[in-house]
N, C-alpha and C. Protein backbone atom coordinates (compact mmCIF):
# COMPACT_ATOMS: atom_id res chain seq x y z
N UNK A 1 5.69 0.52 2.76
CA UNK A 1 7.10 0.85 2.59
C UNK A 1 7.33 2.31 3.00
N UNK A 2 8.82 2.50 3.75
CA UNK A 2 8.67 3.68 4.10
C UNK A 2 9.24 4.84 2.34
N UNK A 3 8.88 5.67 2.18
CA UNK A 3 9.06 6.77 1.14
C UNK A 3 10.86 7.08 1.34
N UNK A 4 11.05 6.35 -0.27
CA UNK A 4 12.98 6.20 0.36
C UNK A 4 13.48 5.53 0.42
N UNK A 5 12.57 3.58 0.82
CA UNK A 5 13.65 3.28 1.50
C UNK A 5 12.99 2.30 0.74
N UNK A 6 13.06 1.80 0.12
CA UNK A 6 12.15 0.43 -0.66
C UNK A 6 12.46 -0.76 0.42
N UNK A 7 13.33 -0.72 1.29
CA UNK A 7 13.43 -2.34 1.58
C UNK A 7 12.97 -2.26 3.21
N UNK A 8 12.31 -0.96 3.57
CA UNK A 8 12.17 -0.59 4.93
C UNK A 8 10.21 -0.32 5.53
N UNK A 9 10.22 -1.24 6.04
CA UNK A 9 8.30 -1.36 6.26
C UNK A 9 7.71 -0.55 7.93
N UNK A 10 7.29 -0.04 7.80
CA UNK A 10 6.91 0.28 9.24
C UNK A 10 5.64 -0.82 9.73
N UNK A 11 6.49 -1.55 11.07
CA UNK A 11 5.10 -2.78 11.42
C UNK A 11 4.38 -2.11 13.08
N UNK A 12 3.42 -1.89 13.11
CA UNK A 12 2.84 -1.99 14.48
C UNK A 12 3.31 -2.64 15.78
N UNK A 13 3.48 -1.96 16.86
CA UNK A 13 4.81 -2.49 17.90
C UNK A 13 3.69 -2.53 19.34
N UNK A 14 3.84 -2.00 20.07
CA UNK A 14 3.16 -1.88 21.59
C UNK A 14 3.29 -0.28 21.96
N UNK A 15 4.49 0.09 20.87
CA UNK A 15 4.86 1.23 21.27
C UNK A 15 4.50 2.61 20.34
N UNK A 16 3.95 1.54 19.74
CA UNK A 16 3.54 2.67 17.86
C UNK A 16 4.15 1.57 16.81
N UNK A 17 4.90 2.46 15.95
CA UNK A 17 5.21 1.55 14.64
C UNK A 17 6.71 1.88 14.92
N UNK A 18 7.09 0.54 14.14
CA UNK A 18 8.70 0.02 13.97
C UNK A 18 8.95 0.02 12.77
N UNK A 19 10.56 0.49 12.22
CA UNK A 19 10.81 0.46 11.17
C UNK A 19 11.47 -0.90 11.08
N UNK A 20 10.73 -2.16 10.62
CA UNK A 20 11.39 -3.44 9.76
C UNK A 20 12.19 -3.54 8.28
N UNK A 21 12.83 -4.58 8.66
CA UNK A 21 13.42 -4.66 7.19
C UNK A 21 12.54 -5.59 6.28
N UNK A 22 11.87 -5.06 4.94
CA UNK A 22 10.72 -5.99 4.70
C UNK A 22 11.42 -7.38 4.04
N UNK A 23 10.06 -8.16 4.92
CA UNK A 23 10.45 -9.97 4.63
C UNK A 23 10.93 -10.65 5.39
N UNK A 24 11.88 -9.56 6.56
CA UNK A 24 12.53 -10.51 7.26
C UNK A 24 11.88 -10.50 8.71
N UNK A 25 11.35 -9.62 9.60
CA UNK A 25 10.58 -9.38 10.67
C UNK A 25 11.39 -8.71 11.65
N UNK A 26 12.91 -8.45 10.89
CA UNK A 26 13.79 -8.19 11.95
C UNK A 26 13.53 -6.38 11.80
N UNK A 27 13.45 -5.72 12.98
CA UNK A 27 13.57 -4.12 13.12
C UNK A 27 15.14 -3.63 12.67
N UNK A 28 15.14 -2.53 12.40
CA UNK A 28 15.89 -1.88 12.11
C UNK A 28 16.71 -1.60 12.86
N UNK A 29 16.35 -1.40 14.34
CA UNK A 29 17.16 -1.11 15.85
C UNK A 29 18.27 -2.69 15.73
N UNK A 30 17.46 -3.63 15.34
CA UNK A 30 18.09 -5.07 15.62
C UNK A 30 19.76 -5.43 14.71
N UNK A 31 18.86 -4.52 13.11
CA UNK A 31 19.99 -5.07 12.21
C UNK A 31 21.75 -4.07 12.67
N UNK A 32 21.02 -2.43 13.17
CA UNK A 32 22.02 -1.67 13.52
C UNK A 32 22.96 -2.05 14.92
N UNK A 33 21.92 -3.14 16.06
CA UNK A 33 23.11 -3.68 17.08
C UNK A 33 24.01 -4.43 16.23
N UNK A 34 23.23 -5.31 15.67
CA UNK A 34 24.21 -6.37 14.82
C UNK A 34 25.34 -6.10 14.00
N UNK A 35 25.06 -5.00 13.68
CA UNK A 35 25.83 -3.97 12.27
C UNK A 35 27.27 -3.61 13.45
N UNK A 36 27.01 -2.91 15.24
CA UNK A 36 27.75 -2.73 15.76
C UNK A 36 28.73 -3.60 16.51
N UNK A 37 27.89 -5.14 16.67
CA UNK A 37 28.81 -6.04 16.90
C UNK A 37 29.77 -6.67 15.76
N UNK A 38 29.53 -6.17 14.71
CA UNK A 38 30.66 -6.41 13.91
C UNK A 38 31.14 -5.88 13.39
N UNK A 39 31.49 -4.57 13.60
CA UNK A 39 32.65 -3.59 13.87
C UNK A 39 31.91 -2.90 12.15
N UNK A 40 30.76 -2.73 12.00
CA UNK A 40 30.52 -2.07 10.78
C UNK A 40 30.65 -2.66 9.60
N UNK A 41 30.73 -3.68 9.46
CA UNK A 41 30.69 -4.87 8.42
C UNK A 41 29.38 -4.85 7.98
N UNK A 42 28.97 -4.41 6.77
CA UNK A 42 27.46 -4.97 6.30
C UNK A 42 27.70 -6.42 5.81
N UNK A 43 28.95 -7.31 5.12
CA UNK A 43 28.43 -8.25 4.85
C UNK A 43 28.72 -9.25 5.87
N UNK A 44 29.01 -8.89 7.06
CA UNK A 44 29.62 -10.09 8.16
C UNK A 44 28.21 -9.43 9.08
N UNK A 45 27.48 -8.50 9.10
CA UNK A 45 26.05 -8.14 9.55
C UNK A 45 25.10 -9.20 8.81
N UNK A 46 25.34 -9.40 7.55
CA UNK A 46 24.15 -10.04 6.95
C UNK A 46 24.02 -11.22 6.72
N UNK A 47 25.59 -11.68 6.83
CA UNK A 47 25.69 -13.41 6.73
C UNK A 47 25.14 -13.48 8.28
N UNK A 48 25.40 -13.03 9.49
CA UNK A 48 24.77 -13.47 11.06
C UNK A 48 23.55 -13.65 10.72
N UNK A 49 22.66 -12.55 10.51
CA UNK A 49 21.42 -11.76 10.54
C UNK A 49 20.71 -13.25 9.43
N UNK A 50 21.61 -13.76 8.39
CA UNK A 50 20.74 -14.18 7.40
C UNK A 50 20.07 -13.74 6.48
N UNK A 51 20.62 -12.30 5.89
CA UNK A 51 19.61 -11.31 5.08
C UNK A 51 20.81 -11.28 4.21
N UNK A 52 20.86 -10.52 3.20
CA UNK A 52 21.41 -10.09 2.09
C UNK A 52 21.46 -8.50 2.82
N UNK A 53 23.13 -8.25 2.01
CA UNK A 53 23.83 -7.36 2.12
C UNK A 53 22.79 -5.74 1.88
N UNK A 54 22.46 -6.03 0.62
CA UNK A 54 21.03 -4.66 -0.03
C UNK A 54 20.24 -4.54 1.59
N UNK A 55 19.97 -5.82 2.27
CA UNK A 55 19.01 -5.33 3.53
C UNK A 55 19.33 -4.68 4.35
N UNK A 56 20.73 -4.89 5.11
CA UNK A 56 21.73 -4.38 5.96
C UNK A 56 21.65 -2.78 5.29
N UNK A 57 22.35 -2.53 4.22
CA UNK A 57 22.59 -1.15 3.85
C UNK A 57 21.35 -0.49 3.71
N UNK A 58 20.08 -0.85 3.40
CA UNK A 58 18.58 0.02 3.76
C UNK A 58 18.56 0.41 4.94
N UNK A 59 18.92 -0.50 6.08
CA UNK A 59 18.41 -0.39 7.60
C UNK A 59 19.44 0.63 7.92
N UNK A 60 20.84 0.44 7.37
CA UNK A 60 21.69 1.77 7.74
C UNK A 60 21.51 3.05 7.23
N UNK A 61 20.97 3.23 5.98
CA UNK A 61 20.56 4.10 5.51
C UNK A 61 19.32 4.68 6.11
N UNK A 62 17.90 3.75 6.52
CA UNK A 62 16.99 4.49 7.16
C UNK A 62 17.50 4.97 8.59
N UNK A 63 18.40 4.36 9.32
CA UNK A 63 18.61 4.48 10.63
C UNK A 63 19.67 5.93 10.53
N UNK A 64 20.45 6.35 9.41
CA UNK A 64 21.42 7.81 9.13
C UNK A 64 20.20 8.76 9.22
N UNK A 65 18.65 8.38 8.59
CA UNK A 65 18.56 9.44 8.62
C UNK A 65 16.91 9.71 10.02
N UNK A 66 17.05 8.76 10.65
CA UNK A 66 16.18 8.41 11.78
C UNK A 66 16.71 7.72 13.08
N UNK A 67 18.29 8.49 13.04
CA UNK A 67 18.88 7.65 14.48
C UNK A 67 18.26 8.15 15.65
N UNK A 68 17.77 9.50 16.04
CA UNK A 68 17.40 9.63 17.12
C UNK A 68 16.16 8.62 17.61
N UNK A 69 15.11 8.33 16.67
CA UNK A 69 14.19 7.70 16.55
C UNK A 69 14.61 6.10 17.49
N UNK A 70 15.55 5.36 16.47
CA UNK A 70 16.35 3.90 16.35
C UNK A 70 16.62 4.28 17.64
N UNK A 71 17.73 4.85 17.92
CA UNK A 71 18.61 5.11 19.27
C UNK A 71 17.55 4.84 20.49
N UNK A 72 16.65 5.25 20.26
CA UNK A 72 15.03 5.58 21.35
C UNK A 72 15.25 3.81 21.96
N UNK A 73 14.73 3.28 20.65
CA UNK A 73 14.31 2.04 20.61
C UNK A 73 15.64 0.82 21.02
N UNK A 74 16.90 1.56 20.75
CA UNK A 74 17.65 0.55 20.64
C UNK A 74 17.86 0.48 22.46
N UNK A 75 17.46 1.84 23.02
CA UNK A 75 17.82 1.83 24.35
C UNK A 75 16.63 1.27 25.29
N UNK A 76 15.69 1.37 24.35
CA UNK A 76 14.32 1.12 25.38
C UNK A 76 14.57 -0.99 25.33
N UNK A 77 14.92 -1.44 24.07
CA UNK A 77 15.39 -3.18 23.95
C UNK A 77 15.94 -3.19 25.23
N UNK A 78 16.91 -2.33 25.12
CA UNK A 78 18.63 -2.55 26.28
C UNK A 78 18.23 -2.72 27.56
N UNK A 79 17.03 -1.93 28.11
CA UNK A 79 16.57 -1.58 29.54
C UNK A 79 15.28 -2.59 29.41
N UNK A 80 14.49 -3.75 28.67
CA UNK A 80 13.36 -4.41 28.92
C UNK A 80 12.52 -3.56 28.23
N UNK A 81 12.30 -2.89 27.96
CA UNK A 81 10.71 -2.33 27.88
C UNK A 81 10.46 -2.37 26.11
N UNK A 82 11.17 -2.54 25.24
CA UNK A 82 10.94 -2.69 24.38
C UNK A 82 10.48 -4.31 23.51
């Protein structure tokens, strides 16, 4: 678990480690596109996603304070390489 974030796991990637949301396998980069296709809705993020609302608001919370990190990743998905 990351220190902070009880619901946030770092898993081994290709690229180093990913911040997951624990239980579900989904990354953190994943839950914050999702979070942006629905205009900032955590609970219309979590009914898509299938997670509970508490999961959504960890991943936003680790991602406030590790966006440059996320952002990395969310752009490296966007272009293939992730």
């Amino acid at each position: 678990m990351h220190p902070g974030h009880d619901l946030i796991i770092q898993s081994r990637s290709e690229g180093g480690f990913r911040a997951v949301v624990a239980g579900t396998g989904l990354g953190v980069d994943e839950v914050i596109v999702a979070l942006r296709e629905h205009d900032g809705s955590v609970a219309q993020t979590a009914e898509s996603l299938g997670i509970g609302s508490e999961q959504v608001a960890a991943a936003l919370a680790y991602y406030q304070e590790n966006a440059g990190h996320i952002e990395a990743q969310i752009k490296a998905r966007g272009s293939g390489e992730g």
